[in-house]
Structure formats: structure tokens, C-alpha cells
C-alpha atoms as a PDB file:
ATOM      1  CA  UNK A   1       0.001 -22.064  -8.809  1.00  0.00           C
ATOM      2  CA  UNK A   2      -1.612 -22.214 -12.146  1.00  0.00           C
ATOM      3  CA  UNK A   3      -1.374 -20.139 -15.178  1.00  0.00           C
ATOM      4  CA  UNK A   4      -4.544 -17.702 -14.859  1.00  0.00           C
ATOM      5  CA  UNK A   5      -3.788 -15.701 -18.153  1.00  0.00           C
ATOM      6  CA  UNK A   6      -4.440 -16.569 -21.602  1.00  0.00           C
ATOM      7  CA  UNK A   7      -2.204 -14.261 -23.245  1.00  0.00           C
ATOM      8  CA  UNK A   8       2.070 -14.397 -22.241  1.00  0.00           C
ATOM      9  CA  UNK A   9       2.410 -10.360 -20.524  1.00  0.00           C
ATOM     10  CA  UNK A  10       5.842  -9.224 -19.817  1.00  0.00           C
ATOM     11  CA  UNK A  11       6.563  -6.081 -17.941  1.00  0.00           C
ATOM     12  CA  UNK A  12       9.526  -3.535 -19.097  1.00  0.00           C
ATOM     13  CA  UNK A  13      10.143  -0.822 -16.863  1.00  0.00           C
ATOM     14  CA  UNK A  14      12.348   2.176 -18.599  1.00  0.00           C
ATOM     15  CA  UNK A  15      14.211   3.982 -16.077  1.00  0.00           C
ATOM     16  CA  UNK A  16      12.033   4.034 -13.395  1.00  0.00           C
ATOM     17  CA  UNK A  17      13.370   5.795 -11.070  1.00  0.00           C
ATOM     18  CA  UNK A  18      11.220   5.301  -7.727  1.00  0.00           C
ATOM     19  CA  UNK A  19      11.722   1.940  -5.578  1.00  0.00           C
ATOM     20  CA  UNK A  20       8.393   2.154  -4.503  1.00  0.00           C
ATOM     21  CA  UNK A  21       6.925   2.542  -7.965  1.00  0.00           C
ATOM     22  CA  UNK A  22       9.707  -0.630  -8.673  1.00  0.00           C
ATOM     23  CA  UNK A  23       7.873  -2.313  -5.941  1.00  0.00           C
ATOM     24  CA  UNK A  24       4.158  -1.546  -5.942  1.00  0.00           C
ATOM     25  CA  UNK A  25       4.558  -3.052 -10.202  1.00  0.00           C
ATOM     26  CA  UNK A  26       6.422  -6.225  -8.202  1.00  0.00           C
ATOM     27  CA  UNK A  27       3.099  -6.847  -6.375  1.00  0.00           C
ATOM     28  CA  UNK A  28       1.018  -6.091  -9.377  1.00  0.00           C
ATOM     29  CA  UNK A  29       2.721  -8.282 -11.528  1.00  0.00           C
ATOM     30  CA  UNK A  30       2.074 -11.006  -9.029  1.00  0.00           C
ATOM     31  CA  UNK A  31      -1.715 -10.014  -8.838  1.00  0.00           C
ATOM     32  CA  UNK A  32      -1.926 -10.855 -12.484  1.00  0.00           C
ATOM     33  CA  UNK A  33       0.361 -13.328 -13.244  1.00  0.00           C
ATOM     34  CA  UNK A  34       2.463 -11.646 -15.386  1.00  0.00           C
ATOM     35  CA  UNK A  35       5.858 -13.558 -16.747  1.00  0.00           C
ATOM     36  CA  UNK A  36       8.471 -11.421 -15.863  1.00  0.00           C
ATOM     37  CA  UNK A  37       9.663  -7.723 -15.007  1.00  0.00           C
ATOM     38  CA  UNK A  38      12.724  -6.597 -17.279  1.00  0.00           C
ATOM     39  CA  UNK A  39      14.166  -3.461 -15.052  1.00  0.00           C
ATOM     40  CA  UNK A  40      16.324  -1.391 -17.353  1.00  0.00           C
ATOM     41  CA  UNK A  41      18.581   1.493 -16.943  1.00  0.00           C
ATOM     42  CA  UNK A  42      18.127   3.306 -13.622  1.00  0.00           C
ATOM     43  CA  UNK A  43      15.868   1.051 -11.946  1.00  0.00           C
ATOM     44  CA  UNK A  44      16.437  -0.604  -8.719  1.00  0.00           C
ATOM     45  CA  UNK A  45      16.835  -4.099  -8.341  1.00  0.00           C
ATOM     46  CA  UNK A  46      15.994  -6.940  -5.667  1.00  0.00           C
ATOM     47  CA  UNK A  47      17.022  -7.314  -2.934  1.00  0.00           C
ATOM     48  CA  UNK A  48      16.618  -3.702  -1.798  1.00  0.00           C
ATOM     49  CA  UNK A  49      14.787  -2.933   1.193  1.00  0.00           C
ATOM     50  CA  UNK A  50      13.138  -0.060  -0.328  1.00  0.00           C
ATOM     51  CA  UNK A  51      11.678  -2.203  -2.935  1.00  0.00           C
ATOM     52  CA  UNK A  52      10.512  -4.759  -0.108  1.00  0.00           C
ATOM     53  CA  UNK A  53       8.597  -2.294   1.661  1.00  0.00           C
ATOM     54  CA  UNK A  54       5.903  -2.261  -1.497  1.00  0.00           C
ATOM     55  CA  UNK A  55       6.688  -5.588  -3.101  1.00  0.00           C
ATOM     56  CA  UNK A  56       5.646  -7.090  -0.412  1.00  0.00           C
ATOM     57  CA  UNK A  57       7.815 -11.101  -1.178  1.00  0.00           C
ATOM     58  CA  UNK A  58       6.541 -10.297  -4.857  1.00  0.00           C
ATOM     59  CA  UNK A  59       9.925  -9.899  -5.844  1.00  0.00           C
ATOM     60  CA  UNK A  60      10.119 -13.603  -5.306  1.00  0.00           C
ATOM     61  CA  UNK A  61       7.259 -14.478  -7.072  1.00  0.00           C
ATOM     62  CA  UNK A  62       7.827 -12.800 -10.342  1.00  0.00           C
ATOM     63  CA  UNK A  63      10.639 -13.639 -12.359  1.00  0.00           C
ATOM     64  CA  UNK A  64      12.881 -10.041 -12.998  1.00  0.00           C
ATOM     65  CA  UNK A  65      15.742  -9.818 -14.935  1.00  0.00           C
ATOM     66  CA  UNK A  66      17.921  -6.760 -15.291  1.00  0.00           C
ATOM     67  CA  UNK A  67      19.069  -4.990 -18.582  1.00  0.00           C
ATOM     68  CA  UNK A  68      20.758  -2.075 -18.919  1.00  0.00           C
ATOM     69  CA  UNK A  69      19.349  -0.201 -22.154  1.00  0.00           C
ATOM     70  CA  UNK A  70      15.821  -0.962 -22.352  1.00  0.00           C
ATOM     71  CA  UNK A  71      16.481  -0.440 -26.311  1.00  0.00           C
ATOM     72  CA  UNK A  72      18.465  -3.817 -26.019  1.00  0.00           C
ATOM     73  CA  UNK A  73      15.338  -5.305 -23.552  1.00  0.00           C
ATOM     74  CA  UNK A  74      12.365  -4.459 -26.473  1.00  0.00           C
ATOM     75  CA  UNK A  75      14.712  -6.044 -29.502  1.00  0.00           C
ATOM     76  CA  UNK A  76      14.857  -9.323 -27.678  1.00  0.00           C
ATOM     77  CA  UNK A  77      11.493  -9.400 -27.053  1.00  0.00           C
ATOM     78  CA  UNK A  78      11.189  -8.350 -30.595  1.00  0.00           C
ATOM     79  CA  UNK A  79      13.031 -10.970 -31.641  1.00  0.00           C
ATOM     80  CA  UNK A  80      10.948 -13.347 -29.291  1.00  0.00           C
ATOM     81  CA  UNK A  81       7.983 -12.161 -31.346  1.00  0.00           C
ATOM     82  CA  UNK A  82       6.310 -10.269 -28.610  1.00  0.00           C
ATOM     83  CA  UNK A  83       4.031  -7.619 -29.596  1.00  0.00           C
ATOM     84  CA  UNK A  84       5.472  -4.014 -27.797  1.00  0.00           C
ATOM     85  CA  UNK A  85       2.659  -1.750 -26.393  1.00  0.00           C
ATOM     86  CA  UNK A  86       4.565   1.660 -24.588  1.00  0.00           C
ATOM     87  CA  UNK A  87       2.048   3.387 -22.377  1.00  0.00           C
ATOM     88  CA  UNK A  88       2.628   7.079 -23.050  1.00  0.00           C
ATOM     89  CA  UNK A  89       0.615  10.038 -23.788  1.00  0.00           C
ATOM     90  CA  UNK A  90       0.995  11.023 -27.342  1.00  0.00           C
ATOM     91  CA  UNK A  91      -0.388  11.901 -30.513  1.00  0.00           C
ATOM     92  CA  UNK A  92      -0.136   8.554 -32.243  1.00  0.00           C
ATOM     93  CA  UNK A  93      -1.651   6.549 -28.416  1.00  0.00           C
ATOM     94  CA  UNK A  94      -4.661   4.442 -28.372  1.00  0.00           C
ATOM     95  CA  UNK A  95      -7.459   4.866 -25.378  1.00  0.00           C
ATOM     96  CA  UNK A  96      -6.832   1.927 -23.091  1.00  0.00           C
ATOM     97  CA  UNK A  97     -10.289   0.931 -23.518  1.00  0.00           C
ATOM     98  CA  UNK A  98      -9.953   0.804 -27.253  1.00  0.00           C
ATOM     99  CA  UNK A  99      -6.897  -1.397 -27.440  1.00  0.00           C
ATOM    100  CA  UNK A 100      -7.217  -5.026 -28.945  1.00  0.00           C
ATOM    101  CA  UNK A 101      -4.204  -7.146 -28.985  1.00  0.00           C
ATOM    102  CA  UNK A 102      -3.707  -9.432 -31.577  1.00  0.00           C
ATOM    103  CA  UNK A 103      -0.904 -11.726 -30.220  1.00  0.00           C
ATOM    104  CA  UNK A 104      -0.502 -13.835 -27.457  1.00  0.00           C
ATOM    105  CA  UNK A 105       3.039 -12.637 -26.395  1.00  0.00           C
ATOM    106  CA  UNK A 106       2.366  -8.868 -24.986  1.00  0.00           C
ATOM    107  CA  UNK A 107       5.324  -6.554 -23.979  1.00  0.00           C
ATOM    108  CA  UNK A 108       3.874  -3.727 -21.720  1.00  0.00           C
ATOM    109  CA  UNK A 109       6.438  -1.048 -21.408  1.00  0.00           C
ATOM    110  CA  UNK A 110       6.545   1.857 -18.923  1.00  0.00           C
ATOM    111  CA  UNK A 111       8.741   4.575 -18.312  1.00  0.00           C
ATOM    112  CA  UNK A 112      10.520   7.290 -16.153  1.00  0.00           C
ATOM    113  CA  UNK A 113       8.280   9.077 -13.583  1.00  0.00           C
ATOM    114  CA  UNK A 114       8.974  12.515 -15.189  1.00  0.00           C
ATOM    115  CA  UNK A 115      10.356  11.870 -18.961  1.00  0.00           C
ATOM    116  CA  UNK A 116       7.914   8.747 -19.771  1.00  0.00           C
ATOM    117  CA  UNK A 117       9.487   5.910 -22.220  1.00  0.00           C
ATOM    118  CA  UNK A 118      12.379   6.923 -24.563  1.00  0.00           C
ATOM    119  CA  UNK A 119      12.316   7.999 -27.881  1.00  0.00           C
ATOM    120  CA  UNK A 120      13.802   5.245 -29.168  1.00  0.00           C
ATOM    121  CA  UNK A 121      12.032   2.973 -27.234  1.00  0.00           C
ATOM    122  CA  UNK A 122       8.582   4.252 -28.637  1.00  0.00           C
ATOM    123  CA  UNK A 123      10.007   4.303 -32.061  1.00  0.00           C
ATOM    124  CA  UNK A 124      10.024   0.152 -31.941  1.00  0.00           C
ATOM    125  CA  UNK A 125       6.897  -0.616 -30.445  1.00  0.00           C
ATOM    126  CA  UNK A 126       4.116  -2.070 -32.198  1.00  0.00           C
ATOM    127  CA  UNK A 127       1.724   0.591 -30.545  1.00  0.00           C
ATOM    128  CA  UNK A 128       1.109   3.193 -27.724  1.00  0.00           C
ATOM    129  CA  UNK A 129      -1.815   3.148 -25.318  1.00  0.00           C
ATOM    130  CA  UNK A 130      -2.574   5.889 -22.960  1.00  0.00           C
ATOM    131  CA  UNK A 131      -5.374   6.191 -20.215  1.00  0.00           C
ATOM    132  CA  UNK A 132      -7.764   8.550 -20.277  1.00  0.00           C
ATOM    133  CA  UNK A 133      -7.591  11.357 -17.886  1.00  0.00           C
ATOM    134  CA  UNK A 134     -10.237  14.308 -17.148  1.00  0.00           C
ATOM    135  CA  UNK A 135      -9.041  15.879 -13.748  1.00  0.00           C
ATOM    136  CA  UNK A 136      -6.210  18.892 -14.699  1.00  0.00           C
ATOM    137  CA  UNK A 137      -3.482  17.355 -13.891  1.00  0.00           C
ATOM    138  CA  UNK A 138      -2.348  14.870 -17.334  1.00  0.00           C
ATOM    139  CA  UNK A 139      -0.426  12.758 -15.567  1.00  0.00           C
ATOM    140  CA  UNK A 140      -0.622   9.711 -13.321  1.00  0.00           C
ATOM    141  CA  UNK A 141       1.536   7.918 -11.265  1.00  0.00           C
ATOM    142  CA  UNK A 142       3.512   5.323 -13.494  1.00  0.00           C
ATOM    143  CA  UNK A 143       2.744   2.299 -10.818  1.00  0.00           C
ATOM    144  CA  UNK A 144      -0.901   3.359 -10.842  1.00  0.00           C
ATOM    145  CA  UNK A 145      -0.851   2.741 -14.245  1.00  0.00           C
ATOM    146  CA  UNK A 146       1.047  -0.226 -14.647  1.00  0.00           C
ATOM    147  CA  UNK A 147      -2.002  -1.728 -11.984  1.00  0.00           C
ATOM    148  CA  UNK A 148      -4.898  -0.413 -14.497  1.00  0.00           C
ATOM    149  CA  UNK A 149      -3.459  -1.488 -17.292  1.00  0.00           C
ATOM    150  CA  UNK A 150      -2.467  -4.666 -16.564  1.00  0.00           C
ATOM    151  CA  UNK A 151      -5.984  -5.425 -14.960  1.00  0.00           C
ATOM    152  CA  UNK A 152      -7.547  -4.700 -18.209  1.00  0.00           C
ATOM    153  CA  UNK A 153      -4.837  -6.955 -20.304  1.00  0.00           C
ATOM    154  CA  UNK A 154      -5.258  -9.581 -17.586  1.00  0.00           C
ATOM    155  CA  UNK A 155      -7.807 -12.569 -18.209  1.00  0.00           C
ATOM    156  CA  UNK A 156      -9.185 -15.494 -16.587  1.00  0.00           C
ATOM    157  CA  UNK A 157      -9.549 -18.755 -18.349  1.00  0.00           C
ATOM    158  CA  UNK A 158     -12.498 -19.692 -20.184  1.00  0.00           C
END
């Protein structure tokens, strides 16, 4: 299979918590060709049925690799000079459709179902992006997002 992205997009997933979320962001990944998955804390990791039953055989297709503080996870992508981008809702976020990357090496971070991405987590990324929402609930569900987002951030050679 060929490379269909011209930008490097790695996948962090902060404590999340549901295997089916874990999963369904699997087959997504594979959909766009991203790198690797880093599953940190809490999550899940392959083999696990549960997983399979959204993943799909993604979980073979995407490289993973699990880390226990997703702190340690962002500094070596840090150090790998990977711009980090945490999608949460805050204050400081970008619109999605605002967001311009400037670097080829793209960390996408995503967090717990209920308590988002950490503190400390947000306090080393580069930038925040959030979706925007108009229904009354403000929240979607974290593999929903991880799909949109990395359909936009996804590109197809010239």
C-alpha cells in the first residue's frame, strides 16, 4: 500500500476509556493512513475482542504502541519534533475549519470520554482545535471526532 498523506499524523489517545471508541479510531486510522496510535493510560490494547468488534483487522494495519502516561507519549513526540494539536473545547481552541498546520509531523491527541485530555497534557501542545457544535448538547463522541478530524487533516497526493 502506498503512502496517501503528505503530512506524517500520529494518533494519541489519553485515557480513553471505551473499547469501542479504541476500536472505531483503529479503523479510522486505517481509512487515512495515519502512522501510528499511541494508547496511554487506561486504554485498551490489542488483542481484545472488544476492540475487534469495531476495529474491524485495523488493529493490524496500524502500527499502536502502548504508553502509560500520555505526558511521557507527547514529550517524545516533542522531542521527535512533531507539532501537538489536543482536540478539546476551551477558551484558548481553534475552529477545526480554521486550523493550518505548519509542519509535516502532526500529533493529534484525544482524550477521556467524560474528562477530555489532561491538564498537563494541554499545557504542552502546540495548539487546541475544537469542532463546532450548534445542537444543545456540547459534546460529541470522542471516536466521532477523531473520524472528522482526521478527514480534514488527511490529504491525497498532488
Amino acid at each position: 500500500m502506498s503512502k496517501k498523506n503528505n503530512i506524517e499524523i500520529v494518533v494519541v489517545l489519553d485515557n480513553v476509556r471505551s473499547m469501542n471508541n479504541i476500536g472505531s479510531i483503529f479503523r479510522s486510522s486505517d481509512a487515512f493512513d495515519i502512522k501510528k496510535i499511541f494508547l496511554c493510560g487506561i486504554c485498551a490494547t490489542p488483542p481484545n475482542r472488544e476492540i475487534h468488534k469495531t476495529a474491524l483487522g485495523s488493529t493490524e494495519s496500524v502500527d499502536w504502541e502502548y504508553v502509560s502516561s500520555t505526558t511521557d507519549a507527547v514529550n517524545k513526540l516533542i522531542k521527535e519534533k512533531f507539532q501537538i494539536t489536543v482536540i478539546e473545547q476551551g477558551v484558548k481552541s481553534k475552529d477545526l475549519s480554521e486550523f493550518e498546520h505548519q509542519s509535516k509531523k502532526i500529533a493529534l491527541v484525544f482524550g477521556n470520554e467524560v474528562k477530555g485530555v489532561s491538564a498537563q497534557v494541554i499545557d504542552l501542545a502546540n495548539e487546541c482545535i475544537q469542532i463546532k457544535q450548534f445542537g444543545l448538547k456540547s459534546s460529541m463522541n470522542v471516536a466521532v471526532v477523531a473520524g472528522i478530524v482526521l478527514w480534514k487533516l488527511s490529504k491525497s497526493p498532488d
